[in-house]
Protein backbone atom coordinates (compact mmCIF):
# COMPACT_ATOMS: atom_id res chain seq x y z
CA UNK A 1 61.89 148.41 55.39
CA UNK A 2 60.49 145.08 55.29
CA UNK A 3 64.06 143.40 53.83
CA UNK A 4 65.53 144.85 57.11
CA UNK A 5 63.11 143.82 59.72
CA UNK A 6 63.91 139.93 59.47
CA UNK A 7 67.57 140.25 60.55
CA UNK A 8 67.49 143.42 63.05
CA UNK A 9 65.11 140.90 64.20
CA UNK A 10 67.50 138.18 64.14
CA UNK A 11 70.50 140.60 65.79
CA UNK A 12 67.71 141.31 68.93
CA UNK A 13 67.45 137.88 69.10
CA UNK A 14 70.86 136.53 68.90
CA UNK A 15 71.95 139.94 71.39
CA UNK A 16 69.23 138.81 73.60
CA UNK A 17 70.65 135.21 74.03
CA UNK A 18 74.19 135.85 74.55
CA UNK A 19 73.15 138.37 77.58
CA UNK A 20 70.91 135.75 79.17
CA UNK A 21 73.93 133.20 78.83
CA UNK A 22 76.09 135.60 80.23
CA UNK A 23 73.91 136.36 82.72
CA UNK A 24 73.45 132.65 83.73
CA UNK A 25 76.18 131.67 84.52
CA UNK A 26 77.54 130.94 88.07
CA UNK A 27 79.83 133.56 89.65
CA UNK A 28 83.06 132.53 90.47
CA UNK A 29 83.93 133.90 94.24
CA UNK A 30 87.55 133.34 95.87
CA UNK A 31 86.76 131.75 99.38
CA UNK A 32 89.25 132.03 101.91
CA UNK A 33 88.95 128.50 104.24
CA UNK A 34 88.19 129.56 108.45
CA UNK A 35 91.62 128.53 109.20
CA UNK A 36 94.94 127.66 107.26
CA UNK A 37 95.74 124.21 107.29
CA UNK A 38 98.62 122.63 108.94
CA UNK A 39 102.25 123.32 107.20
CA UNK A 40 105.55 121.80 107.69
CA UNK A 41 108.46 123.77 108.58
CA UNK A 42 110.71 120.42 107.66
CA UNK A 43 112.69 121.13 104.18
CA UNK A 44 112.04 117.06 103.82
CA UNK A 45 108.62 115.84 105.71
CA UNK A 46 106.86 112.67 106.99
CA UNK A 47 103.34 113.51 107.41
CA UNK A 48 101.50 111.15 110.14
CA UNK A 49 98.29 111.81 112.12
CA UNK A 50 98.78 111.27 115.95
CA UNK A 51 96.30 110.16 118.99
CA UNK A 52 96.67 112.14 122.23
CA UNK A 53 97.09 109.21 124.66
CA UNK A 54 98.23 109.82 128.49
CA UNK A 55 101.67 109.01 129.69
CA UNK A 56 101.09 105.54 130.99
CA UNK A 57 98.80 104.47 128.04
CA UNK A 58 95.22 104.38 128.71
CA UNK A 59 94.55 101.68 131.37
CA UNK A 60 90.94 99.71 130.72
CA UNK A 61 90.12 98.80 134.40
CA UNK A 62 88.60 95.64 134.81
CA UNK A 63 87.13 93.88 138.14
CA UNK A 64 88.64 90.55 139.52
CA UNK A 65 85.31 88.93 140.31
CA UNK A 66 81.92 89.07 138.45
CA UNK A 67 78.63 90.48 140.26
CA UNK A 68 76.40 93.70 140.34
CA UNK A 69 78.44 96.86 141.62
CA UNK A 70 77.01 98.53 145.24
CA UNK A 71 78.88 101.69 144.77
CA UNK A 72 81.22 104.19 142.58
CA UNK A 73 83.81 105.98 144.37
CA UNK A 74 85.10 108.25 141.46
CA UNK A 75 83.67 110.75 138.86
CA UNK A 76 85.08 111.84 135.28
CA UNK A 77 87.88 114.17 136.25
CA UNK A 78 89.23 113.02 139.41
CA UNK A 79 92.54 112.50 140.42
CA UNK A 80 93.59 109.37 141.88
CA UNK A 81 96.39 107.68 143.60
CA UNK A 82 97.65 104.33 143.63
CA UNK A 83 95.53 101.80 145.43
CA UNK A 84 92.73 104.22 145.74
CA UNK A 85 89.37 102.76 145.31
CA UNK A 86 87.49 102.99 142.22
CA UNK A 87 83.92 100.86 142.47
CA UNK A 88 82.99 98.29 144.93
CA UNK A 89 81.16 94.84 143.87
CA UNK A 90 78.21 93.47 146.10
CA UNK A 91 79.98 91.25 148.98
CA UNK A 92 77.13 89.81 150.68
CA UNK A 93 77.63 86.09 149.96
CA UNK A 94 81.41 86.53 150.70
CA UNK A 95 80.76 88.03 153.87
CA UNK A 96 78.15 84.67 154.46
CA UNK A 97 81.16 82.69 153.20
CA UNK A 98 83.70 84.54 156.35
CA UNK A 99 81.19 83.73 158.36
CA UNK A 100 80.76 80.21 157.65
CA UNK A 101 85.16 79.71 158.03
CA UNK A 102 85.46 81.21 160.96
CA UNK A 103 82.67 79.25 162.77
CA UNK A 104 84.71 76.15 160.93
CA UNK A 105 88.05 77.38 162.29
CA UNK A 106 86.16 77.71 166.13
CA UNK A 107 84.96 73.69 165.37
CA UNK A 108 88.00 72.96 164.32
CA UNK A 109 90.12 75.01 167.52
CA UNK A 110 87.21 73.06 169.69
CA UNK A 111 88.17 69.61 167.97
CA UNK A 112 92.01 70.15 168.84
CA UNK A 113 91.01 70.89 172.22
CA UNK A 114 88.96 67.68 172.67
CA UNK A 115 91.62 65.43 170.86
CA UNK A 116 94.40 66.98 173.23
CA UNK A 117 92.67 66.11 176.33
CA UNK A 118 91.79 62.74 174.85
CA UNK A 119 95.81 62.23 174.37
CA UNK A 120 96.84 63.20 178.14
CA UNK A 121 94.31 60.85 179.35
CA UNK A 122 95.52 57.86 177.54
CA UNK A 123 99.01 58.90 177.81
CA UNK A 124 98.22 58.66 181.74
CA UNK A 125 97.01 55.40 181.14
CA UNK A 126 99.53 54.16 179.50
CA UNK A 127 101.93 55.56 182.15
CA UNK A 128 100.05 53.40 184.87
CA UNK A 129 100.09 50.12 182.83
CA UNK A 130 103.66 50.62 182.29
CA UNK A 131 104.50 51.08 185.74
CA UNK A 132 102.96 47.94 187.31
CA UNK A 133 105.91 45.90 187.36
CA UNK A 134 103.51 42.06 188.58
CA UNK A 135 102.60 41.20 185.02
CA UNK A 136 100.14 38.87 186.66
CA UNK A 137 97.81 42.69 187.23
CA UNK A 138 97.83 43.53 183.43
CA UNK A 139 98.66 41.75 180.78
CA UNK A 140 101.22 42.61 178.14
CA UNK A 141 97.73 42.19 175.33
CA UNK A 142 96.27 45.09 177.58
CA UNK A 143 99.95 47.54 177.55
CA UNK A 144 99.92 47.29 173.68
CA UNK A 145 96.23 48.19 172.98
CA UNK A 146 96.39 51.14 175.44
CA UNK A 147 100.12 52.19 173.60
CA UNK A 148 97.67 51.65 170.34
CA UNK A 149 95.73 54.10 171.44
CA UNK A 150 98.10 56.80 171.91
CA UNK A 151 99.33 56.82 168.70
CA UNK A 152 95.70 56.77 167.42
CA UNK A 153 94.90 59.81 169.65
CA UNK A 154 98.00 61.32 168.56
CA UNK A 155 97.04 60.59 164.60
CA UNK A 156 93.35 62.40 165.86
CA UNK A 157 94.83 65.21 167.36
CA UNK A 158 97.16 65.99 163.83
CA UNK A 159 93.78 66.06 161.91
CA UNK A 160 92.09 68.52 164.26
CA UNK A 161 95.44 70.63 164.34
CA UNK A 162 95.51 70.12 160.27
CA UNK A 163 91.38 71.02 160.33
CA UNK A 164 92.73 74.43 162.13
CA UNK A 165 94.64 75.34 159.73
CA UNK A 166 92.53 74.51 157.16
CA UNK A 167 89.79 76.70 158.18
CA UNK A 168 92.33 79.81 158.77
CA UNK A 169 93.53 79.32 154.86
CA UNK A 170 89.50 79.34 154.13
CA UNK A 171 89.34 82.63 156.12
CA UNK A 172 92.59 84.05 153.91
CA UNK A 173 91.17 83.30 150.89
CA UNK A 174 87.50 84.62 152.02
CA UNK A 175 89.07 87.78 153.28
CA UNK A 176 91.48 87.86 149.85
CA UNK A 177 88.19 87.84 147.64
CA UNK A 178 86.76 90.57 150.11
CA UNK A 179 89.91 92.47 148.90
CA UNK A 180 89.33 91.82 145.33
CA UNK A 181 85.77 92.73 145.30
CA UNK A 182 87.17 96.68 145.45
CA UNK A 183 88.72 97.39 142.26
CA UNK A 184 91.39 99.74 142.77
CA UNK A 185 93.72 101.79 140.69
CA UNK A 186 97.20 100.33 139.92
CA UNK A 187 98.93 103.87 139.54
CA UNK A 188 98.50 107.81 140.14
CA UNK A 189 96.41 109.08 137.77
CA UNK A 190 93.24 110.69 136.03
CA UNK A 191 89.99 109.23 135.86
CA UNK A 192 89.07 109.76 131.91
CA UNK A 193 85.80 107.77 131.61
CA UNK A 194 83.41 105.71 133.97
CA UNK A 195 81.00 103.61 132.04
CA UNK A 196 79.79 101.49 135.36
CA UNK A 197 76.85 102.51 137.43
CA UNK A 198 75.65 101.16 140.83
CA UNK A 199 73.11 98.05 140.14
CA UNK A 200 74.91 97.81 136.80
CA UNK A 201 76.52 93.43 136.71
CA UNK A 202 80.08 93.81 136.46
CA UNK A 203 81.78 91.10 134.86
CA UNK A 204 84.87 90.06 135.19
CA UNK A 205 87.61 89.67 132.93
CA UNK A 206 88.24 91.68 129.46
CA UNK A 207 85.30 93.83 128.08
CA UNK A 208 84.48 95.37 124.97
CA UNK A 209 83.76 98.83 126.37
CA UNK A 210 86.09 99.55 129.74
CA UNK A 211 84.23 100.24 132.78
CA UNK A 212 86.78 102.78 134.32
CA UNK A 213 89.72 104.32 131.89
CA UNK A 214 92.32 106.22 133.93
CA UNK A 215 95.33 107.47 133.15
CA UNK A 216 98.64 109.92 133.62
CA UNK A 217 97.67 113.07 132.36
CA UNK A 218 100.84 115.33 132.55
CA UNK A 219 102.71 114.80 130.50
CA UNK A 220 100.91 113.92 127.46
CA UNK A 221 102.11 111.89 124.76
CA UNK A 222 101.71 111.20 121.26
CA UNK A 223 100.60 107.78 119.49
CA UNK A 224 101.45 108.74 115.87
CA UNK A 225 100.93 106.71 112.93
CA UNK A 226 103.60 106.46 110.10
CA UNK A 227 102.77 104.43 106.85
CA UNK A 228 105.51 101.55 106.85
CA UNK A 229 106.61 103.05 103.45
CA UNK A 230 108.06 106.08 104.91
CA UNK A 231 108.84 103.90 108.70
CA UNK A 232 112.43 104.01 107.58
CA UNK A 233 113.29 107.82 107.03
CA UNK A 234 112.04 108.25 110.50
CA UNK A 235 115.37 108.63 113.27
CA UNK A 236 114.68 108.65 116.85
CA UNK A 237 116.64 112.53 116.73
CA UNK A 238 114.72 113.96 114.04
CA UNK A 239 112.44 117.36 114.89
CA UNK A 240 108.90 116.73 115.04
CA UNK A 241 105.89 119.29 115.59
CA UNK A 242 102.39 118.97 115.97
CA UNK A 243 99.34 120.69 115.29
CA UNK A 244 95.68 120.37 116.36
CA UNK A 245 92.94 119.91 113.75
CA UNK A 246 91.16 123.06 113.04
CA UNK A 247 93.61 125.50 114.14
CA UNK A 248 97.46 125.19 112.35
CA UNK A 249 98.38 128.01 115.26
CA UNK A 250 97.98 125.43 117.91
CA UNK A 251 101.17 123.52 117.69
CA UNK A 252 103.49 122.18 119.53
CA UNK A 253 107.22 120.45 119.44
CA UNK A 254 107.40 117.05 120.44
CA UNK A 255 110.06 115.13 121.91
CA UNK A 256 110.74 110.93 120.83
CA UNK A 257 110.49 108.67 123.23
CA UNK A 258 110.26 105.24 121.57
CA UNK A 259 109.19 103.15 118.88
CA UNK A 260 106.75 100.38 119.15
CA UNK A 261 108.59 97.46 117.80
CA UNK A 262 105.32 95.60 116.35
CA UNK A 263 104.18 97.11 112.97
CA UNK A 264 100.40 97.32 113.05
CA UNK A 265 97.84 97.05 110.11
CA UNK A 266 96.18 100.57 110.04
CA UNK A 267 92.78 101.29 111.40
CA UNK A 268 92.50 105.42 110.73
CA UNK A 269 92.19 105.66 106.67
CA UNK A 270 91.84 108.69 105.60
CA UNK A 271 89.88 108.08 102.48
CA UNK A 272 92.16 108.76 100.10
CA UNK A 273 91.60 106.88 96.57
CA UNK A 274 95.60 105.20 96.37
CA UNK A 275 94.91 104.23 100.49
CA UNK A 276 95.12 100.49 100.77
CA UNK A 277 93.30 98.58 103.37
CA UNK A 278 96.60 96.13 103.99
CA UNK A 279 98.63 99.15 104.84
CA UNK A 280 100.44 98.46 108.16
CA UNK A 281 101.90 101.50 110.37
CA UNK A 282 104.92 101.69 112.65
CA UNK A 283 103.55 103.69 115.91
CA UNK A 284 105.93 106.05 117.04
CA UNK A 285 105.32 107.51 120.68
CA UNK A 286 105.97 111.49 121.25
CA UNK A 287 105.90 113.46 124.18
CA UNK A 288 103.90 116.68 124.28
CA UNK A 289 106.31 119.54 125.06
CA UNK A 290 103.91 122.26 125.92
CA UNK A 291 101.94 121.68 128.75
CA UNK A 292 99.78 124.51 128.46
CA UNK A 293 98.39 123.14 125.14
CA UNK A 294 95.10 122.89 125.99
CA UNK A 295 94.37 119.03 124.64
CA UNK A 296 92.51 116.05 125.55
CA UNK A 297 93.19 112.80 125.76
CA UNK A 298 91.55 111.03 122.63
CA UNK A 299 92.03 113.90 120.52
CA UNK A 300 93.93 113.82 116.72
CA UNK A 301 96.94 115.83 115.89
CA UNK A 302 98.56 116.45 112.37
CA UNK A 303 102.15 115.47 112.99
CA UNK A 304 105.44 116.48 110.56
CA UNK A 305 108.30 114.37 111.23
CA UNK A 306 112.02 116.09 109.80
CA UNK A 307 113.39 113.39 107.44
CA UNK A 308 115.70 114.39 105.17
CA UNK A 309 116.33 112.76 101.68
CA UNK A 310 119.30 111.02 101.92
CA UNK A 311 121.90 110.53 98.98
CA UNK A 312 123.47 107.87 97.59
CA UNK A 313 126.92 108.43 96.86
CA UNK A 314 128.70 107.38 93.52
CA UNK A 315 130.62 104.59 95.35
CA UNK A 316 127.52 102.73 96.43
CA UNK A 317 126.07 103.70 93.22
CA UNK A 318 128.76 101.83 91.03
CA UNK A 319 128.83 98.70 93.18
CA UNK A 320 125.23 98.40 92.83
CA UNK A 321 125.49 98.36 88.99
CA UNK A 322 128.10 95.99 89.31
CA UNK A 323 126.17 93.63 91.32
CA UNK A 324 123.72 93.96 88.27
């Protein structure tokens, strides 16, 4: 009994083991992913990812002058039309600055006055010296100086007339900077984003972040990406679709409308190991065919672009090898 103990001992201990290996290890459960990604229906595909962008590009709206902004017209959402106002800067010294002109332009108007009646009443005295015919009652030294002085009253009364119209061109330009100190917006549209507040200091000029961004929202279009490797299999009538990111049943055709002639480095990597930061992009611009695609303007799409392979035929084939 004792011979048999030491390996039915053994067995228990070697049955034991395997079980609690067994036992250990991780269970291997299928997961289905929430959604189905995106698929082509192209035979031959160009896979891109696209920016929802409005129809007239995104406009950044800047302000013509610098200074702290009295009031907001518009709100995120709004719909805009051409030349309607958008924010207003503080005016104040502008206003000081009309005011100042036109009491210039009066001094000025007052100053033409006063150098016109000056002229008729020299003119009138020239007119009397002239017409004394006895040179012995005024001398011919006495006729000159007084002619003298019309054409010196004339010369004053050009420089208050010039003064006038001086002051009115200070008054234009006042009232043109008056103008400019409401931004408006150059084109029918939708207000996407307002980043200015009252008391905020507007400057003038470029900015990082855009005060106002506005835009065409109907129709849509699409700013989509395509690595300059595969920029050549895409043709202005090739089928393209769409598809939003996180739901492959959202999709939607998409009709060309241009190419951007200027190949761009890429911004969007995608993280892939074989990406290359020097990668440049041709951007190819899509219109959104279904308008009641719920999408907003910002937003990624996965884009497939039909490109078929195309062949090389044996004729092209044998005059390359014969240029080799």
């Amino acid at each position: 009994m004792k011979r048999w103990f030491v390996p039915l001992l053994a067995v228990f201990a070697l049955t034991f083991g395997v079980i609690s290996v067994v036992r250990s290890q991780p269970k291997l459960e299928r997961t289905n992913p929430p959604v189905q990604p995106p698929a082509s229906t192209f035979a031959h595909t160009v896979a891109a990812v696209g920016l929802v962008e409005t129809s007239t590009e995104n406009i950044a709206i800047g302000a013509h002058l610098p200074g702290v902004v009295e009031k907001v017209f518009v709100t995120v959402g709004d719909s805009v039309r051409a030349g309607a106002p958008l924010f207003k800067i503080d005016d104040r010294h502008l206003r000081a600055q009309l005011a100042q002109a036109q009491a210039a332009e009066q001094a000025a108007v007052a100053g033409v006055a006063v150098a016109s009646a000056s002229l008729d009443d020299l003119k009138q005295q020239l007119n009397f010296a002239e017409s004394v015919l006895d040179p012995r009652a005024i001398s011919a030294e006495e006729v000159t100086r007084r002619r003298s002085a019309v054409d010196t009253a004339k010369a004053k009364l050009g420089q208050a007339q010039a003064e006038v119209q001086s002051a009115k061109a200070q008054i234009t330009m006042v009232n043109t900077e008056l103008q400019r100190s409401v931004v408006t917006t150059p084109v029918a549209g939708e207000v996407l984003q307002v980043k200015i507040r009252p008391g905020e200091f507007a400057i003038a000029g470029a900015a990082a972040n855009p005060m106002i961004l506005l835009g065409r929202a109907k129709p849509l279009y699409l700013r989509v990406d395509v690595d300059e490797h595969e920029a050549w299999r895409v043709r202005p009538d090739a089928g393209a679709s769409a598809a939003v990111r996180g739901n492959a049943e959202l999709k939607t055709p998409l009709k060309f409308v241009r190419f951007e002639p200027f190949v761009l480095p890429k911004k969007s990597l995608t993280g892939d190991s074989t990406e290359r930061v020097d990668t440049r992009v041709l951007q190819v611009i899509y219109r959104v065919q279904r308008d009641d695609l719920r999408l907003f303007v910002g937003q990624q799409m996965d884009v497939f672009i039909d490109a078929p392979v195309p062949t090389v035929s044996s004729t092209s084939g044998k005059a390359e090898r014969a240029k080799r």
